[in-house]
Protein backbone atom coordinates (compact mmCIF):
# COMPACT_ATOMS: atom_id res chain seq x y z
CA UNK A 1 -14.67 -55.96 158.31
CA UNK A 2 -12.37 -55.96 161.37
CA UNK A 3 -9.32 -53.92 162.15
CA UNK A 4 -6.77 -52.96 164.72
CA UNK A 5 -6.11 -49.11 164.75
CA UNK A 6 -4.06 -47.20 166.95
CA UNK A 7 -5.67 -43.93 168.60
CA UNK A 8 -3.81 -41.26 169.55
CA UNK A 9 -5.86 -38.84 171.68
CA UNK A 10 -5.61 -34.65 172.35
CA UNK A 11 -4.37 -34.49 169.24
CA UNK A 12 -4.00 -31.63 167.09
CA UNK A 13 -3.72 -32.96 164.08
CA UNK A 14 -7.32 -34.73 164.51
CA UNK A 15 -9.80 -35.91 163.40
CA UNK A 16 -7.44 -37.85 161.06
CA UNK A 17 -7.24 -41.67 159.69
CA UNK A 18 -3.95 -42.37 158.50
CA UNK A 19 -2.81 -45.49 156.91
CA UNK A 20 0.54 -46.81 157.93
CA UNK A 21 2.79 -49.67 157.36
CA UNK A 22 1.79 -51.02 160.90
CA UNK A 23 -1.95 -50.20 160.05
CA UNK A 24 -4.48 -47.44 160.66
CA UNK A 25 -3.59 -44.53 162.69
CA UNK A 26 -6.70 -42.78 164.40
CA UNK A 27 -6.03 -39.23 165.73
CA UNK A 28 -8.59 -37.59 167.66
CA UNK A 29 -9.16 -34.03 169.44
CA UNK A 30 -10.99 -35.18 172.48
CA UNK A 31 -9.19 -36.34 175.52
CA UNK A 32 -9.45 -39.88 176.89
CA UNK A 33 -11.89 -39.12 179.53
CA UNK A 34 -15.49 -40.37 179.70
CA UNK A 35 -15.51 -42.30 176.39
CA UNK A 36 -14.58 -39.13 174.69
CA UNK A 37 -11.93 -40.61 172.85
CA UNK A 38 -13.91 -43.32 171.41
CA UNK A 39 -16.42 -41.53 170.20
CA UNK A 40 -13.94 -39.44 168.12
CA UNK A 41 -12.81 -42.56 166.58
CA UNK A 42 -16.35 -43.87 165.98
CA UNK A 43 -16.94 -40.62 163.91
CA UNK A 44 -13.83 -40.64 162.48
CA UNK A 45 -13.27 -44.02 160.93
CA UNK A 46 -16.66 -43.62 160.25
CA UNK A 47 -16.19 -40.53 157.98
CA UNK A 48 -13.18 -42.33 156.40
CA UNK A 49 -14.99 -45.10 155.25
CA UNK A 50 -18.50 -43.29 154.08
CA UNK A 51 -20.66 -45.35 156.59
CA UNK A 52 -22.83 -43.84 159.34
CA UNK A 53 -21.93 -43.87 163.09
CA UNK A 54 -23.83 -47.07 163.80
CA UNK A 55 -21.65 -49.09 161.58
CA UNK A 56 -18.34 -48.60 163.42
CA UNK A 57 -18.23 -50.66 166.97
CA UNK A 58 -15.34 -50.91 169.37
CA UNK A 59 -15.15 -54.44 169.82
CA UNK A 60 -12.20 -54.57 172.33
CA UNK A 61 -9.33 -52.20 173.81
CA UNK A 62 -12.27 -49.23 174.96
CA UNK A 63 -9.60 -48.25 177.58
CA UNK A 64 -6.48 -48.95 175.37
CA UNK A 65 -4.95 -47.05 172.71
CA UNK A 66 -4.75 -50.13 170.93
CA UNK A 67 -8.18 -51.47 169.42
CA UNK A 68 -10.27 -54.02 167.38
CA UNK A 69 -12.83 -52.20 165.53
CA UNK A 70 -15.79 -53.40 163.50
CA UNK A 71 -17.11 -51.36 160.37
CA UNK A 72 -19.91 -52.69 158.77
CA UNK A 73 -19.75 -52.25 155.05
């Protein structure tokens, strides 16, 4: 399945999924430097939906905050 979740990194309530009326909600610890970011959200939504690491790809936005994510089910 596909989705569009907003990240919002350095934060300190992270690692979090929430689900909003506007959609998912990713907040992560790690900064936005080096891909740090995205890897927190690759583990999170990952944890949120009971699948392994491999099974969640950043499809588009990797510099954005914005971004279309794949998890495969």
């Amino acid at each position: 399945m596909q989705l569009t979740v907003r990240v919002k990194p350095g934060s300190r309530r992270g690692p979090l999924v929430e689900d909003t009326a506007d959609g998912l909600v990713v907040h992560v610890r790690e900064r936005a430097v080096d891909g740090a970011a995205n890897a927190g959200v690759v583990k999170a939504l990952a944890a949120h939906f009971g699948v392994a690491p491999r099974d969640v790809e950043i499809l588009r936005g990797h510099t954005a905050r914005i971004k279309r994510v794949e998890v495969d089910a």
